[in-house]
C-alpha atoms as a PDB file:
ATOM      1  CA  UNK A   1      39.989  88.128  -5.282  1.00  0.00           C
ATOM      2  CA  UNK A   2      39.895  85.435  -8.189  1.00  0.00           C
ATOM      3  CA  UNK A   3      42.780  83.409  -9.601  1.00  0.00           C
ATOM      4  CA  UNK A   4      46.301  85.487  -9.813  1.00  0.00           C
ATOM      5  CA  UNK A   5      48.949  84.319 -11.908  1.00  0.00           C
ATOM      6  CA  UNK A   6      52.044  86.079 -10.803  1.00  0.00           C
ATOM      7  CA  UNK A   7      55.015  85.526 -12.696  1.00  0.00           C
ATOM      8  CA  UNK A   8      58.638  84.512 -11.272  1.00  0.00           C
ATOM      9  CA  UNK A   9      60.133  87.595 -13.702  1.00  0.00           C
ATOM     10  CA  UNK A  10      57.657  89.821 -11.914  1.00  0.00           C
ATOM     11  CA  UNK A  11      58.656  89.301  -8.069  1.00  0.00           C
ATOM     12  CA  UNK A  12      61.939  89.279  -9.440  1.00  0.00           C
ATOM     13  CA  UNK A  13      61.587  92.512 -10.500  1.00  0.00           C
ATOM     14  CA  UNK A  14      60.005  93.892  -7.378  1.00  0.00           C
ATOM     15  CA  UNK A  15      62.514  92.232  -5.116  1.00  0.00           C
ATOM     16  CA  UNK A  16      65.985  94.013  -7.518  1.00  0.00           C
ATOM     17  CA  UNK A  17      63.823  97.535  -6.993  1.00  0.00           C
ATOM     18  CA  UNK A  18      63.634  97.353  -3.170  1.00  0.00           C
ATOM     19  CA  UNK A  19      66.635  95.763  -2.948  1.00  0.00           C
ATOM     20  CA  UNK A  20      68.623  98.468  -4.964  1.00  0.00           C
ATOM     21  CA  UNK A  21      66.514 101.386  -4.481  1.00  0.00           C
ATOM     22  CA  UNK A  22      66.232 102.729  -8.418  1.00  0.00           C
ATOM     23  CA  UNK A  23      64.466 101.242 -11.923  1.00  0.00           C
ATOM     24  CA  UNK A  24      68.148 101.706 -13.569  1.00  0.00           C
ATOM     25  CA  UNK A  25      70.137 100.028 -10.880  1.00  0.00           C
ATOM     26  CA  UNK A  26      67.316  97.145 -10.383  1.00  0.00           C
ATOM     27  CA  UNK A  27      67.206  97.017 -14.760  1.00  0.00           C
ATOM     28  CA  UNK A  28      71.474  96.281 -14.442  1.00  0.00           C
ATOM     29  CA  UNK A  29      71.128  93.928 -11.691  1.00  0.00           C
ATOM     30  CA  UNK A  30      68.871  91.857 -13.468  1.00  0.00           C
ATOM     31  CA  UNK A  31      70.103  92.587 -17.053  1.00  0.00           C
ATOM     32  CA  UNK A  32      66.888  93.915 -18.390  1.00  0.00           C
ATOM     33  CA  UNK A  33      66.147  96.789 -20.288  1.00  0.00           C
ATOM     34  CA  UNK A  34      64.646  99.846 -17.770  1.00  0.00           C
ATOM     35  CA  UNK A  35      61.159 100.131 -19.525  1.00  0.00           C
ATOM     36  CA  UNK A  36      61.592  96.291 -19.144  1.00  0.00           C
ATOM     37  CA  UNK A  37      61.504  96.514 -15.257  1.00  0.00           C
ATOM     38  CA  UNK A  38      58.722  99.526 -15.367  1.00  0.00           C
ATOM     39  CA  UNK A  39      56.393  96.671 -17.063  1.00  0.00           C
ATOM     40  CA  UNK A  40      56.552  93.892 -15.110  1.00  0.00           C
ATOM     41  CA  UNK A  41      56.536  96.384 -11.769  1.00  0.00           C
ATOM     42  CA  UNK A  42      53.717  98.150 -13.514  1.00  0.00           C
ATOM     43  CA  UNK A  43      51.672  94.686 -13.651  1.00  0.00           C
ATOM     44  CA  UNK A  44      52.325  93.634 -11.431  1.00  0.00           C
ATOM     45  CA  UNK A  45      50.771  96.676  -9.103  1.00  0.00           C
ATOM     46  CA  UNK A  46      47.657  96.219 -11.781  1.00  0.00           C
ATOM     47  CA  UNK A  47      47.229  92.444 -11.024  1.00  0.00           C
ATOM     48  CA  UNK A  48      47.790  92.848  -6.737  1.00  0.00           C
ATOM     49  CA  UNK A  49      45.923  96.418  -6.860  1.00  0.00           C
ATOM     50  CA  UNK A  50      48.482  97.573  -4.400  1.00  0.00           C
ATOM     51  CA  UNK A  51      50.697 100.698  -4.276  1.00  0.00           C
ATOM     52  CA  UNK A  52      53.951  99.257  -4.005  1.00  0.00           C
ATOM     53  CA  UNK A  53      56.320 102.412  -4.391  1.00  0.00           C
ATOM     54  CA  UNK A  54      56.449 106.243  -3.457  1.00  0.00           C
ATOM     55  CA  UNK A  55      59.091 108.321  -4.965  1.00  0.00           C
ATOM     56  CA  UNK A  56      61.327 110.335  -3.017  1.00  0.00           C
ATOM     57  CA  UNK A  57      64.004 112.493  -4.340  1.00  0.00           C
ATOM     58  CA  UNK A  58      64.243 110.052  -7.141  1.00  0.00           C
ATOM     59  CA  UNK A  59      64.393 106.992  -5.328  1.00  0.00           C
ATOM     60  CA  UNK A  60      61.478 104.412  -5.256  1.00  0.00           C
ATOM     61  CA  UNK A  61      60.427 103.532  -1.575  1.00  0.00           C
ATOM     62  CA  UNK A  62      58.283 100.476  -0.591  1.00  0.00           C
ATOM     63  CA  UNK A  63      55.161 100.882   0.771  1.00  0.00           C
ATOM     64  CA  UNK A  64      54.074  99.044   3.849  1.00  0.00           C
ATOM     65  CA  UNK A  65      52.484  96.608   1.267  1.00  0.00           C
ATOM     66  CA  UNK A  66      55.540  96.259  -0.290  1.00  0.00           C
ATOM     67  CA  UNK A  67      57.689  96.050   2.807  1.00  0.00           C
ATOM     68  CA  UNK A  68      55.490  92.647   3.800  1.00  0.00           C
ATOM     69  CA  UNK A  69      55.566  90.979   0.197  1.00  0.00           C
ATOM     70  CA  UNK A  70      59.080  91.824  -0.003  1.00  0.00           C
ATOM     71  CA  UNK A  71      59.775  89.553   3.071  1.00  0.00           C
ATOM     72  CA  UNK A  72      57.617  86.926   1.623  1.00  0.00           C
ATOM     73  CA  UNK A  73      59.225  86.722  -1.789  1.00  0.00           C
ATOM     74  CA  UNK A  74      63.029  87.806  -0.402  1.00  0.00           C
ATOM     75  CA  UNK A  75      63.817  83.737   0.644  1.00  0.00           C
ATOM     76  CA  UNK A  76      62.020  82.455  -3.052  1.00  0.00           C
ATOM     77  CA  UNK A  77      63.833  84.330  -5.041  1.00  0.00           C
ATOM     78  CA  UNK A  78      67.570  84.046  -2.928  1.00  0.00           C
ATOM     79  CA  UNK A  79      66.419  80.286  -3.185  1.00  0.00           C
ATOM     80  CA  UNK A  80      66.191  80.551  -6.894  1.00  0.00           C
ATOM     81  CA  UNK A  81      69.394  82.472  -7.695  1.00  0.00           C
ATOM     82  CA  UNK A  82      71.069  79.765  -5.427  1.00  0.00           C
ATOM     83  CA  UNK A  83      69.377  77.099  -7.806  1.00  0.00           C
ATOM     84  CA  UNK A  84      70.889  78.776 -10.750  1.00  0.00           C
ATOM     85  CA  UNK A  85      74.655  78.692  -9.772  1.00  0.00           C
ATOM     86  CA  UNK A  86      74.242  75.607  -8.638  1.00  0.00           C
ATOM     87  CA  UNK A  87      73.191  74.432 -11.841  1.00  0.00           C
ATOM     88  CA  UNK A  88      76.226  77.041 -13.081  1.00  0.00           C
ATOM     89  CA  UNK A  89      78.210  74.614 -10.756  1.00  0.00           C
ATOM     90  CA  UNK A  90      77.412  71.256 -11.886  1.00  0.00           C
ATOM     91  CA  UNK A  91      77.643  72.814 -15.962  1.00  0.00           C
ATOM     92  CA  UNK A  92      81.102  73.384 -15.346  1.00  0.00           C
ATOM     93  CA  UNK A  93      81.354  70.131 -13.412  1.00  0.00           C
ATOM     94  CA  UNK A  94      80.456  67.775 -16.666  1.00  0.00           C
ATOM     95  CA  UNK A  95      82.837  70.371 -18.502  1.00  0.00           C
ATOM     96  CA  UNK A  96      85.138  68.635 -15.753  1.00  0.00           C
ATOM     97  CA  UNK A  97      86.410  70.312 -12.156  1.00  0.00           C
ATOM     98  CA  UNK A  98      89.217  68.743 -10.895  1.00  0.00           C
ATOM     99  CA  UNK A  99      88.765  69.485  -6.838  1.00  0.00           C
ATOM    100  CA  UNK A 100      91.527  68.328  -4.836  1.00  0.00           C
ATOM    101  CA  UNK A 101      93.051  69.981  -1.501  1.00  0.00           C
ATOM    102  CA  UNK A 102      96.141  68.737  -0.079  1.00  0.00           C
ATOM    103  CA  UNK A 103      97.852  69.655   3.656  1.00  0.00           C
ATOM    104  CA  UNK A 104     101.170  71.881   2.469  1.00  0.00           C
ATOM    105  CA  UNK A 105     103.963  69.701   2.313  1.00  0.00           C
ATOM    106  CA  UNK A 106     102.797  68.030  -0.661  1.00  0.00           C
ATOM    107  CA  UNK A 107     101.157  71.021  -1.973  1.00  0.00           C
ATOM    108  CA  UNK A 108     104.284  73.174  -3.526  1.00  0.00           C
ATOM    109  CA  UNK A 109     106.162  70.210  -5.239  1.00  0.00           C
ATOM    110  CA  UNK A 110     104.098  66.844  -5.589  1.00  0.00           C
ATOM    111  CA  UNK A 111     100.555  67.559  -6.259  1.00  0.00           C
ATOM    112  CA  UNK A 112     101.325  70.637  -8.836  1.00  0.00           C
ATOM    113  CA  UNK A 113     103.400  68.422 -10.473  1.00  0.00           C
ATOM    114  CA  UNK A 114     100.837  65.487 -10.959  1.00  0.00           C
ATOM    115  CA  UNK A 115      97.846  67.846 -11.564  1.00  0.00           C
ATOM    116  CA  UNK A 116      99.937  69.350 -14.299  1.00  0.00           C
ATOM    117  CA  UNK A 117     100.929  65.951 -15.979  1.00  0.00           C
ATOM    118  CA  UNK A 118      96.636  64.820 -15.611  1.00  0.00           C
ATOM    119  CA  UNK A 119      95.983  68.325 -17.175  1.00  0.00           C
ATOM    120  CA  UNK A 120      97.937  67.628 -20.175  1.00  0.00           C
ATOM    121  CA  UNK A 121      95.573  65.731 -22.437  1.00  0.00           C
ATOM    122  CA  UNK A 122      92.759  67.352 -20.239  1.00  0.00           C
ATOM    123  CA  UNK A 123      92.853  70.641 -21.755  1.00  0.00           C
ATOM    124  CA  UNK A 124      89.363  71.659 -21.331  1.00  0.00           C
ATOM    125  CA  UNK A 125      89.696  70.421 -17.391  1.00  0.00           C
ATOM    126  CA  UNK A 126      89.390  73.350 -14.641  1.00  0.00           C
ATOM    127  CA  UNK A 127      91.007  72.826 -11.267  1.00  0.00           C
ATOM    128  CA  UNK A 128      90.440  73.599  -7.977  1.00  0.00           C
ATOM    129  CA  UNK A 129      93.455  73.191  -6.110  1.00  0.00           C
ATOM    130  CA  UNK A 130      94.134  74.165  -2.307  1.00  0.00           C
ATOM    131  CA  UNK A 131      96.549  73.864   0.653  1.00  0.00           C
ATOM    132  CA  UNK A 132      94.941  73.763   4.075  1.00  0.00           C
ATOM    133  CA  UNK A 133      95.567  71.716   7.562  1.00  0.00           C
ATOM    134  CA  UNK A 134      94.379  68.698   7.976  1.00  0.00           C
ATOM    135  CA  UNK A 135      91.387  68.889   9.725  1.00  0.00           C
ATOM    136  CA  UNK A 136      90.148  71.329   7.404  1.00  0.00           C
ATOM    137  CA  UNK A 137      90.908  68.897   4.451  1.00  0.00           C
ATOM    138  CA  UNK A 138      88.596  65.988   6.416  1.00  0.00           C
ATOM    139  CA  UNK A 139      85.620  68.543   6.794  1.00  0.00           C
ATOM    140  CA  UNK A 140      86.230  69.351   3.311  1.00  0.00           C
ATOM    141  CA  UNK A 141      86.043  66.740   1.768  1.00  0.00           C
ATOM    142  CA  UNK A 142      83.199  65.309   3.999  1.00  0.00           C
ATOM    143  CA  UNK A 143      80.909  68.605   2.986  1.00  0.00           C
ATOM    144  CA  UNK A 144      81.534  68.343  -0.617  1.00  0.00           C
ATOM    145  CA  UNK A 145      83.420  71.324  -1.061  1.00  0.00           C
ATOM    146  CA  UNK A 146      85.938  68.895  -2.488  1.00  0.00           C
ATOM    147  CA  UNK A 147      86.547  65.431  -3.963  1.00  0.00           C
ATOM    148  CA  UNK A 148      89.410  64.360  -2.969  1.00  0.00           C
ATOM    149  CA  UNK A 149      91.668  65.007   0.023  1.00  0.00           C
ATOM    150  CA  UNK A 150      95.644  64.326   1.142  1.00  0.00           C
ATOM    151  CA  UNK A 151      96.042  64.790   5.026  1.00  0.00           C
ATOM    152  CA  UNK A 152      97.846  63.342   8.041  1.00  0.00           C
ATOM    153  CA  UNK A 153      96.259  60.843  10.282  1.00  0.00           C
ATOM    154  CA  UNK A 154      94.437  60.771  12.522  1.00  0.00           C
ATOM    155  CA  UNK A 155      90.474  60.141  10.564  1.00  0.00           C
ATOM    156  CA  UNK A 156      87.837  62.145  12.088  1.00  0.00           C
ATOM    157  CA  UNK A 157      85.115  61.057  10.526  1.00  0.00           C
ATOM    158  CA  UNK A 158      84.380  57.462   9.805  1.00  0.00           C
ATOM    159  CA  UNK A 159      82.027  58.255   6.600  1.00  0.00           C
ATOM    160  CA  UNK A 160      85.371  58.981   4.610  1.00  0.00           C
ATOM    161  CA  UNK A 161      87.360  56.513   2.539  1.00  0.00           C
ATOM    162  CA  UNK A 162      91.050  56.487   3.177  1.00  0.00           C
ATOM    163  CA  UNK A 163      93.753  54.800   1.458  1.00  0.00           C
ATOM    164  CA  UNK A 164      96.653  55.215   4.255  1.00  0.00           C
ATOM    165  CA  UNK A 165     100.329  56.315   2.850  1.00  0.00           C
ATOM    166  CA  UNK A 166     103.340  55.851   5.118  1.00  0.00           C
ATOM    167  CA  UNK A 167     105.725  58.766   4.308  1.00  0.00           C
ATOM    168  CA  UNK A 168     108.996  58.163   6.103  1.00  0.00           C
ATOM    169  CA  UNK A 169     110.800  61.862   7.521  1.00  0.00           C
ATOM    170  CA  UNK A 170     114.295  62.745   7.000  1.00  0.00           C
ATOM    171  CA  UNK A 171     116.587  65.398   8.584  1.00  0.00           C
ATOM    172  CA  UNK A 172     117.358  68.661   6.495  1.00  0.00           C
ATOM    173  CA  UNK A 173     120.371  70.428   7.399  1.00  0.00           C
ATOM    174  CA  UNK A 174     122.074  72.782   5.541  1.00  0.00           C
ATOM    175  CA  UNK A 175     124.947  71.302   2.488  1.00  0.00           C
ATOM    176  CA  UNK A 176     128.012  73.185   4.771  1.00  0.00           C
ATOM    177  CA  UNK A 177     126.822  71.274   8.230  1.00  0.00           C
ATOM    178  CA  UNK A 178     129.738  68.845   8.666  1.00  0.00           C
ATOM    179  CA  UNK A 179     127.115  66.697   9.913  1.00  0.00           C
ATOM    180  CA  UNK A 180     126.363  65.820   6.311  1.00  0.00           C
ATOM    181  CA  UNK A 181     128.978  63.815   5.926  1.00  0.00           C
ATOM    182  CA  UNK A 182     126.818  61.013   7.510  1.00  0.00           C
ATOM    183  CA  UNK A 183     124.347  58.431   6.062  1.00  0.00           C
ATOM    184  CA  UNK A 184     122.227  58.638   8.935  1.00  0.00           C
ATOM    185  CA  UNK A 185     121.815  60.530  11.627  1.00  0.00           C
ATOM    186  CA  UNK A 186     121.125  59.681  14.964  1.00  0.00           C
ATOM    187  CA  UNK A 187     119.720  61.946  18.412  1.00  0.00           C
ATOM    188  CA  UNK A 188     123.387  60.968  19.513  1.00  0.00           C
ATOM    189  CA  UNK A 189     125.217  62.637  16.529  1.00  0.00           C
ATOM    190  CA  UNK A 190     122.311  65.855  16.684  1.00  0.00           C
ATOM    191  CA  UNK A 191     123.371  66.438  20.470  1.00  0.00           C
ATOM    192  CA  UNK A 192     124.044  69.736  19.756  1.00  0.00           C
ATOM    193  CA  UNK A 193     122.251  70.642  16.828  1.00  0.00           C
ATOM    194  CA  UNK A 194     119.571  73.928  17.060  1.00  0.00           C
ATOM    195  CA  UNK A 195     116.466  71.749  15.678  1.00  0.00           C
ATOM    196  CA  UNK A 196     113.741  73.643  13.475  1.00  0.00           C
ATOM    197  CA  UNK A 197     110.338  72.295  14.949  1.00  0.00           C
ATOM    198  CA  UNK A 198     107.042  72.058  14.168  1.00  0.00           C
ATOM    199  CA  UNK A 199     104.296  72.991  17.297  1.00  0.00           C
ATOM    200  CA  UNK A 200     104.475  70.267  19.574  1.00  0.00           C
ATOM    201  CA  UNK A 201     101.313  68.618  18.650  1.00  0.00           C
ATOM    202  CA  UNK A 202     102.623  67.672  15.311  1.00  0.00           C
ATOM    203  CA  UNK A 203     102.610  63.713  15.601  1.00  0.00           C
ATOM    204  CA  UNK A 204     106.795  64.138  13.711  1.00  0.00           C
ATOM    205  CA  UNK A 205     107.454  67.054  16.511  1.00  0.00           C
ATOM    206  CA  UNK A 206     106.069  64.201  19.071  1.00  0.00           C
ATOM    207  CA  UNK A 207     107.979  61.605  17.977  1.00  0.00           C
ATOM    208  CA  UNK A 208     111.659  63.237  17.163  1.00  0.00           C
ATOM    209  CA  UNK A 209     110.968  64.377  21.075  1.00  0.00           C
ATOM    210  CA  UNK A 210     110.544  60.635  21.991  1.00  0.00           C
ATOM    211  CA  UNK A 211     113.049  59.715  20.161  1.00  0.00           C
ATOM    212  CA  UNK A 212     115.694  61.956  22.098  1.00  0.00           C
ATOM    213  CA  UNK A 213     113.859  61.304  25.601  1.00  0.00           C
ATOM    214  CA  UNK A 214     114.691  57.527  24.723  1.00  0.00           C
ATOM    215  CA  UNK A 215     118.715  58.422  24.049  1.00  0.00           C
ATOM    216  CA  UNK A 216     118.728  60.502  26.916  1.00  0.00           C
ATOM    217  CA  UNK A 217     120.009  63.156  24.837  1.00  0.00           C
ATOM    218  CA  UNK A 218     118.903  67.046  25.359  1.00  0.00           C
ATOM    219  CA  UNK A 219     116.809  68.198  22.200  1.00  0.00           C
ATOM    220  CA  UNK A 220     117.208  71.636  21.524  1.00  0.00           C
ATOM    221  CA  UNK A 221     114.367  73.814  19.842  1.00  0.00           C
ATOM    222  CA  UNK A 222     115.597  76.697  18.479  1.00  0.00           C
ATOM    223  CA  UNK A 223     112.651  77.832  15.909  1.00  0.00           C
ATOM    224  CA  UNK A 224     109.175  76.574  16.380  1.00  0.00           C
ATOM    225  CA  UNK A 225     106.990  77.148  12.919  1.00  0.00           C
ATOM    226  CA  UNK A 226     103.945  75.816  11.832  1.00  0.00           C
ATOM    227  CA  UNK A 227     104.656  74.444   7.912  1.00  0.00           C
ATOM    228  CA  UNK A 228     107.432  72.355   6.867  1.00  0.00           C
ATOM    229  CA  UNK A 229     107.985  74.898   4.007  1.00  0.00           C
ATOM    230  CA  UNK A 230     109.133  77.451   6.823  1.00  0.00           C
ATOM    231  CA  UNK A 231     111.410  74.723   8.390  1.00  0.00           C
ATOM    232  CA  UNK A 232     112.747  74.322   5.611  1.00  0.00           C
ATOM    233  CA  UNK A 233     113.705  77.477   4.885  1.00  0.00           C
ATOM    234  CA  UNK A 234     115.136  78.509   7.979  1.00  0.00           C
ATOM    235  CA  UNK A 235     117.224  75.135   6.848  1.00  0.00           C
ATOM    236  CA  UNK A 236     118.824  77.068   3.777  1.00  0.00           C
ATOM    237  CA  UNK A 237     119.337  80.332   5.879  1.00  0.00           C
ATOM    238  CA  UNK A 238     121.680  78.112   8.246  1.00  0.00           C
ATOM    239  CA  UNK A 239     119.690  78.069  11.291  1.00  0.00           C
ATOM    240  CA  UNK A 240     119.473  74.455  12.273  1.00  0.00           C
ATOM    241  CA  UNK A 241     118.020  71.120  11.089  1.00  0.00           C
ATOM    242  CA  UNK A 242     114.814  70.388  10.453  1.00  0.00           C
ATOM    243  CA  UNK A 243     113.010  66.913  10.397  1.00  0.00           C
ATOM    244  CA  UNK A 244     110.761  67.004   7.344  1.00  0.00           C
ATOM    245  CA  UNK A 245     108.612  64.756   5.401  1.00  0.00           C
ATOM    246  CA  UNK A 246     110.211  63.503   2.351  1.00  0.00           C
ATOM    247  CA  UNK A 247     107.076  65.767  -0.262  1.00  0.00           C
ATOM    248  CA  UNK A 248     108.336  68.884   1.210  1.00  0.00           C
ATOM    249  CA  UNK A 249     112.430  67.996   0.379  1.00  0.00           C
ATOM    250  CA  UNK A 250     112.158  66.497  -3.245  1.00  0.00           C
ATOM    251  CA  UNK A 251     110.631  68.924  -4.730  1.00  0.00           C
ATOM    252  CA  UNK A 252     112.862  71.711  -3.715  1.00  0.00           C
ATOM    253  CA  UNK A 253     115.615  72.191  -5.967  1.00  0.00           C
ATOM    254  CA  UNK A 254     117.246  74.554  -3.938  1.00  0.00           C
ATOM    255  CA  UNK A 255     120.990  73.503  -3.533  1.00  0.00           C
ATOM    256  CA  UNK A 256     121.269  74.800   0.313  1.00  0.00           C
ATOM    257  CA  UNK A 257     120.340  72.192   1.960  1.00  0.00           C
ATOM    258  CA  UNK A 258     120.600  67.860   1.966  1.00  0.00           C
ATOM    259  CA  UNK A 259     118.651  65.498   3.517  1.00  0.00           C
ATOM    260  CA  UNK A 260     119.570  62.415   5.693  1.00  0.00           C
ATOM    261  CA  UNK A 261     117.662  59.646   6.969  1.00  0.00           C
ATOM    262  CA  UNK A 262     117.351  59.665  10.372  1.00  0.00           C
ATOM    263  CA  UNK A 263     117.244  56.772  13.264  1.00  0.00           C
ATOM    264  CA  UNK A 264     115.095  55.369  14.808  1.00  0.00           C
ATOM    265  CA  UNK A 265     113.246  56.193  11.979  1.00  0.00           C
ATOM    266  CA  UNK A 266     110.131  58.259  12.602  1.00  0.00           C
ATOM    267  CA  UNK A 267     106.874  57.840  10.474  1.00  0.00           C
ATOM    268  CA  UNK A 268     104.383  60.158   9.203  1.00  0.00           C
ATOM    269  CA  UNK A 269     100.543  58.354   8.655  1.00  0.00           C
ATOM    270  CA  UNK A 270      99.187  59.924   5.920  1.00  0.00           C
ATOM    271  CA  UNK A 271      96.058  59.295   3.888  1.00  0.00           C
ATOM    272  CA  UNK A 272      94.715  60.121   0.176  1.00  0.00           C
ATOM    273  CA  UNK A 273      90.573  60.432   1.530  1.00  0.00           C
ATOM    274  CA  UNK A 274      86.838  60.924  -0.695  1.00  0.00           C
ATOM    275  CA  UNK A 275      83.711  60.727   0.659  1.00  0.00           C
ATOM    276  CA  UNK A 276      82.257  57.664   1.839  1.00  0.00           C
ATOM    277  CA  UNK A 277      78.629  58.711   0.834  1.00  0.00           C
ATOM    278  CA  UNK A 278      78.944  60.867  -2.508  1.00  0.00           C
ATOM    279  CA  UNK A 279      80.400  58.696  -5.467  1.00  0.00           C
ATOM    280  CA  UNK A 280      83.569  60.212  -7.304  1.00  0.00           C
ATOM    281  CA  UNK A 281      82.827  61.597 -10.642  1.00  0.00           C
ATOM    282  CA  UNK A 282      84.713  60.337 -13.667  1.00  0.00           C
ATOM    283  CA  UNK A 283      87.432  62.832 -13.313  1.00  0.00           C
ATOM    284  CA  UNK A 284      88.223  62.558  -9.706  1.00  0.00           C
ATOM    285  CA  UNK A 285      88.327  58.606 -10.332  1.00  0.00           C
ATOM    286  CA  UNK A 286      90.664  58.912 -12.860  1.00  0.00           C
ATOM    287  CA  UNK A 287      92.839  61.715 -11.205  1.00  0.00           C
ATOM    288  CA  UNK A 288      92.565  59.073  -7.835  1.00  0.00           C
ATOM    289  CA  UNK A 289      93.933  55.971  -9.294  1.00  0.00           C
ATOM    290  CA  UNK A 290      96.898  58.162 -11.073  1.00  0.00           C
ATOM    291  CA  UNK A 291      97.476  59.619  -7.421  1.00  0.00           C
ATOM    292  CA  UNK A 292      98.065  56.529  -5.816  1.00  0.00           C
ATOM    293  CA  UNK A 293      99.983  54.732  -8.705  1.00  0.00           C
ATOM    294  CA  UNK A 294     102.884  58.041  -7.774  1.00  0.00           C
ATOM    295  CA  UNK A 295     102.516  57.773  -4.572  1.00  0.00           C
ATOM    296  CA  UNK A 296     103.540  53.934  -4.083  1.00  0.00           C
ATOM    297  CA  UNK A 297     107.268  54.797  -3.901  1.00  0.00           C
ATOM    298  CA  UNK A 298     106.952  57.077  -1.012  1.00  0.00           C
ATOM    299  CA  UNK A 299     104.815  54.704   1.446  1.00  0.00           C
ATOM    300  CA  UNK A 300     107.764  52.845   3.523  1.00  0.00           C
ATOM    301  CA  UNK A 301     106.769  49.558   3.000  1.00  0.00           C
ATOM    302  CA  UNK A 302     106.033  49.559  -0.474  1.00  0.00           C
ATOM    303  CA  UNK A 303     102.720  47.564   0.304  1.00  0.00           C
ATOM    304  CA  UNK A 304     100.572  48.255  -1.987  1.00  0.00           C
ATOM    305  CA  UNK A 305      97.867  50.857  -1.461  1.00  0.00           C
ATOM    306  CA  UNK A 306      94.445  48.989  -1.068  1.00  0.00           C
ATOM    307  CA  UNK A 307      91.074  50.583  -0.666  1.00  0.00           C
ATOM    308  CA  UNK A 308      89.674  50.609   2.798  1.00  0.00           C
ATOM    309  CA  UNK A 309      87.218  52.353   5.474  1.00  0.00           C
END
């Protein structure tokens, strides 16, 4: 049967036909003209000597042929449109993406903030900018889907790069609790208190536990959420206290509630993570290094924040 060039445009054609059913539809799809698409079907049928199509009330149906070379071509072409908006992808990449995600505490006050002041002489920057749990943020991060990460400990994966960040909590209670009258607060002082709580495998909902098992003092869980944000604002409705990292209190300027430092105090590990095996592009270097300049003051013991597996 000789030497047959097809053409890409040509099986592209073929596959928007069966796929949609109707020269018009496939001629939008594709964003060619309708006699356009009748060509390139037309020479194609010349250049295989197959039948490809009957018509039936107005639609065009592949033949058996068709049905098989459809399969055949279905995967090239899907690979090829996939090629495209990747390319789409990494356009808009040079134009500069800005991809961070952050777990929630941090992601209503703190990071808006910050992205905001790196967007200002960044105008032409776009930003991708989510909220998530923690986990999700590792696998993230570790897939691609996004360059840099802020989650709680523990690591999952040992191919990311972590620069830990100490966050200490404090106790949110609403401004008419007489309790606020104290510095600090202690299990002893919160005998009583209805306590706001995160699900008891939240390392802070751990430790505040320990920390009353250790006093010998009764703690009492009144509302059990899943995002600081909630706790907080069950806070400002007057339904407890609430121990909260100190992202999620700052940046609410909400004059319901104080905060108070609490004792013992209890830590939250944190890290700022990017993938150990794709390199940071320009952008998300520069974004990173303004990240962990602001977020010295909040790690506890003001060491300074040093690279590290």
């Amino acid at each position: 049967m000789g030497h047959m060039r097809l053409r890409f445009r040509q099986l592209q054609a073929f596959h928007a036909i069966v796929e949609v059913g109707t020269v018009t539809g496939a001629a939008e799809a594709l964003g060619i003209s309708q006699p356009g698409i009748s060509n390139l079907l037309a020479e194609l049928e010349r250049q295989t000597g197959l039948k490809l199509f009957e018509r039936l009330h107005g639609r065009l149906v592949p033949t058996p042929e068709a049905e098989l070379m459809h399969r055949e071509i279905d995967t090239v072409v899907r690979g090829l449109d996939h090629v495209t908006q990747t390319v789409v992808d990494l356009q808009n990449k040079q134009a500069g993406q800005l991809q961070v995600a952050s777990q929630h505490s941090m992601s209503f006050g703190f990071m808006p903030k910050l992205i905001a002041e790196f967007a200002k002489s960044r105008p032409d920057m776009n930003i991708s900018f989510q909220s998530q749990y923690s986990t999700k943020i590792q696998e993230w991060v570790l897939s691609g889907l996004f360059e840099i990460g802020i989650c709680e400990m523990p690591m999952l994966y040992d191919t990311l790069h972590s620069y830990p960040i100490n966050v200490e909590t404090r106790i949110a209670l609403h401004k008419d609790n007489p309790l606020a009258g104290h510095e600090v607060l202690t299990p002893d002082l919160l005998r009583n208190e209805p306590f706001l709580v995160m699900g008891p495998d939240h390392i802070t909902q751990r430790r505040l536990r320990d920390a009353f098992e250790r006093a010998n003092i009764p703690l009492n869980a009144k509302v059990h959420s899943h995002l600081f944000k909630n706790l907080l604002a069950f806070v400002k409705e007057g339904m407890g206290v609430a121990l909260l990292d100190r992202f999620g209190l700052e940046f609410d300027y909400d004059n319901r509630f104080v905060a108070r430092r609490f004792e013992p105090t209890i830590m939250m590990e944190m890290a700022v993570i990017t993938s150990g095996t794709r390199p940071l592009s320009q952008l998300g270097q520069e974004f990173l290094a303004l990240l962990l300049a602001e977020l010295q003051p909040y790690t506890a013991d003001d060491k300074p924040i040093v690279r590290g597996k």
